[in-house]
N, C-alpha and C. Protein backbone atom coordinates (compact mmCIF):
# COMPACT_ATOMS: atom_id res chain seq x y z
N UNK A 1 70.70 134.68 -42.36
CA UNK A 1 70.56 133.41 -41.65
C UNK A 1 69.47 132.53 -42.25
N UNK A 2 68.25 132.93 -43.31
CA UNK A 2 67.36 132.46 -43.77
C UNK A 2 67.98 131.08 -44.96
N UNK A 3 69.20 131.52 -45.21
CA UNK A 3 69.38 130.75 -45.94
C UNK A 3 70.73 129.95 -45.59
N UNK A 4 71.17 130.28 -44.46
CA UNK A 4 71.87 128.70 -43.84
C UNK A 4 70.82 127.68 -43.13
N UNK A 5 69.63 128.39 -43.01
CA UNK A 5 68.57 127.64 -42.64
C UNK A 5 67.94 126.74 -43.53
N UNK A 6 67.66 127.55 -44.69
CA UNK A 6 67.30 126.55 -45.69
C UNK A 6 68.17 125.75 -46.39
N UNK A 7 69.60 125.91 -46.11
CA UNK A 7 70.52 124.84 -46.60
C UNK A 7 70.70 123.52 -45.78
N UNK A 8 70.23 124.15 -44.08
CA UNK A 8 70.26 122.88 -43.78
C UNK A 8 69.39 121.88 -43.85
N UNK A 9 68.24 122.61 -44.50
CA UNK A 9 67.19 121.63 -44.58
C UNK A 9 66.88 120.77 -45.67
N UNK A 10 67.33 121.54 -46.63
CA UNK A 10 67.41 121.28 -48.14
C UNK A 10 67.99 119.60 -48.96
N UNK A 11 67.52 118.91 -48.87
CA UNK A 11 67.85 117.72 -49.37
C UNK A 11 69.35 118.31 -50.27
N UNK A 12 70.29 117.70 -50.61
CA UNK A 12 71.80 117.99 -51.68
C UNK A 12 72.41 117.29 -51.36
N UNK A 13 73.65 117.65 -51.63
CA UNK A 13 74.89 116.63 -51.98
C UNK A 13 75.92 116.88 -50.21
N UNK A 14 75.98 115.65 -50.15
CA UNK A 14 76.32 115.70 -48.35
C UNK A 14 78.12 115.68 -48.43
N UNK A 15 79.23 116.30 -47.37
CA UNK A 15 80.23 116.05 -47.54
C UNK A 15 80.66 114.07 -47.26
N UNK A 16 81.65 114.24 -47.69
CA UNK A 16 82.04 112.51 -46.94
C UNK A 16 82.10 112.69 -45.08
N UNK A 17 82.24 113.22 -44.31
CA UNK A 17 82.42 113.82 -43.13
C UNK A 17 80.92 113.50 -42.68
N UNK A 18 80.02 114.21 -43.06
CA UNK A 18 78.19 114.07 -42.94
C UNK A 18 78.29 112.65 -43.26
N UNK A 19 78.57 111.92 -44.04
CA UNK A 19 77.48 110.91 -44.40
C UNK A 19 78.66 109.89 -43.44
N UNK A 20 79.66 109.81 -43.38
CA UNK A 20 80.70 108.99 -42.16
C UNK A 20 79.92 109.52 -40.81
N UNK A 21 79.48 110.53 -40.85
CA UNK A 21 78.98 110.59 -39.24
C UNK A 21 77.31 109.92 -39.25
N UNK A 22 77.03 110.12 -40.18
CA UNK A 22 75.01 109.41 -39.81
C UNK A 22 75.37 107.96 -40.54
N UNK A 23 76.58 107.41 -41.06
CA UNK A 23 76.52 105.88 -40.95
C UNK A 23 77.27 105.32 -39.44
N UNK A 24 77.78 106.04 -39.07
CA UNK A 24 78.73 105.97 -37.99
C UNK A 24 77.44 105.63 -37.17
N UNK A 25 76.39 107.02 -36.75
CA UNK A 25 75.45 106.79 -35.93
C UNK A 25 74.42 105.87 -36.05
N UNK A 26 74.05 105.21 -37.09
CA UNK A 26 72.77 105.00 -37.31
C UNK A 26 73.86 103.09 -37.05
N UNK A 27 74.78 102.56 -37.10
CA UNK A 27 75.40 101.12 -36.78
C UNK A 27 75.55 101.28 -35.11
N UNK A 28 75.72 102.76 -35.03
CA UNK A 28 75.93 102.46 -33.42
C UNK A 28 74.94 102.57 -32.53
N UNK A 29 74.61 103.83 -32.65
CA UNK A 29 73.30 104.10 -31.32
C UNK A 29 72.15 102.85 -31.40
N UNK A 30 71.73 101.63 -32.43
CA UNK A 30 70.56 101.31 -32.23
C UNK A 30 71.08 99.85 -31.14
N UNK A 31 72.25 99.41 -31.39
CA UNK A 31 72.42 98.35 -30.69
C UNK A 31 73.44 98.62 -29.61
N UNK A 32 73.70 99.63 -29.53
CA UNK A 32 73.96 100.40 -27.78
C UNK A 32 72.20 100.89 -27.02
N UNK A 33 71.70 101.60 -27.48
CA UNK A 33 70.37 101.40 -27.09
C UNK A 33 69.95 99.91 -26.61
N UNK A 34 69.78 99.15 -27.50
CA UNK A 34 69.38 97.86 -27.37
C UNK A 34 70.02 97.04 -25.99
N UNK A 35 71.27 97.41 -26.05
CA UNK A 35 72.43 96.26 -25.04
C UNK A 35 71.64 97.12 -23.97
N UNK A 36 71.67 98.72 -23.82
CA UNK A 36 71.60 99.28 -22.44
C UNK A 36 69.67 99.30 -22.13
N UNK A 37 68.97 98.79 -23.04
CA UNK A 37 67.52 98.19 -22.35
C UNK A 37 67.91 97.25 -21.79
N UNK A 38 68.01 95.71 -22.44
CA UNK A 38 68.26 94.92 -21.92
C UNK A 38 68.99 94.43 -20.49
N UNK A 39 69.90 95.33 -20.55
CA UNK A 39 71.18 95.45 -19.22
C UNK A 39 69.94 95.79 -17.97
N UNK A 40 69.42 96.93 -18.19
CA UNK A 40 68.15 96.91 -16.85
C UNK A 40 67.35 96.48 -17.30
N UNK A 41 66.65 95.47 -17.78
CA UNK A 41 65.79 94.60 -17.60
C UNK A 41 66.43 93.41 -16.83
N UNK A 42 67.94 92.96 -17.30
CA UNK A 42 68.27 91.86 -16.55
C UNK A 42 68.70 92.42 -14.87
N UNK A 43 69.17 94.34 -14.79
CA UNK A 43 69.71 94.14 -13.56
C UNK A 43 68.75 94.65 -12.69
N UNK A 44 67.16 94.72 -13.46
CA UNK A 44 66.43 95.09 -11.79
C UNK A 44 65.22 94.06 -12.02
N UNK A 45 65.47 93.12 -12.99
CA UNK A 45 64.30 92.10 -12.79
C UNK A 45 63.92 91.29 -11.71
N UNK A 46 64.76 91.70 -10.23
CA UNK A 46 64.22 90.68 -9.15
C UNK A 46 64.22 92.27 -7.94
N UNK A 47 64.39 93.24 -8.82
CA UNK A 47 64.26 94.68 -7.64
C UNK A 47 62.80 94.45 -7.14
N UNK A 48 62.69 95.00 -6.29
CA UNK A 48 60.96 95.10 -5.34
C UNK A 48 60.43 96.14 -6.27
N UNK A 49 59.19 96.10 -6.73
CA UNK A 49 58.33 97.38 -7.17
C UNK A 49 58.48 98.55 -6.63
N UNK A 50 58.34 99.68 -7.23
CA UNK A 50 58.51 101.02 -6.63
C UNK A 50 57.58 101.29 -4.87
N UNK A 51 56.23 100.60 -5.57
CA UNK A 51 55.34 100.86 -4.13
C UNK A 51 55.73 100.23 -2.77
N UNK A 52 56.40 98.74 -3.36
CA UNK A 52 56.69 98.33 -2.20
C UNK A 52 58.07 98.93 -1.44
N UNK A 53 58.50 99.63 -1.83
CA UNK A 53 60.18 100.41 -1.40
C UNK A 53 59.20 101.69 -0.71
N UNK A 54 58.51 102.30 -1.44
CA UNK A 54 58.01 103.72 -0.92
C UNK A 54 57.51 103.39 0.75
N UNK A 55 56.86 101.92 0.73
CA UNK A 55 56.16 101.75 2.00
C UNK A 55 56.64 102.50 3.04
């Protein structure tokens, strides 16, 4: 197992499959992140503060 370990760590030559999946991720997750900050900032920007609900 020492050395599927060090293969995965090992900088080399990536399949087409690997490198379609971390371009896949790296176009998607940052501006799905982005839309879903924004989305609650716009849908609790007039919510009451936490303290004032706990009252």
């Amino acid at each position: 197992t020492a050395e599927f370990a060090r293969a995965r760590i090992a900088p080399g030559p990536r399949t087409p499959e690997e490198v379609a999946t971390v371009l896949a991720t790296s176009v998607v997750i940052p501006p799905a992140a982005t839309w879903h900050r924004l989305a609650g900032a716009w849908r609790h920007r007039h919510a009451p503060a936490w303290r004032e609900v706990a009252r």
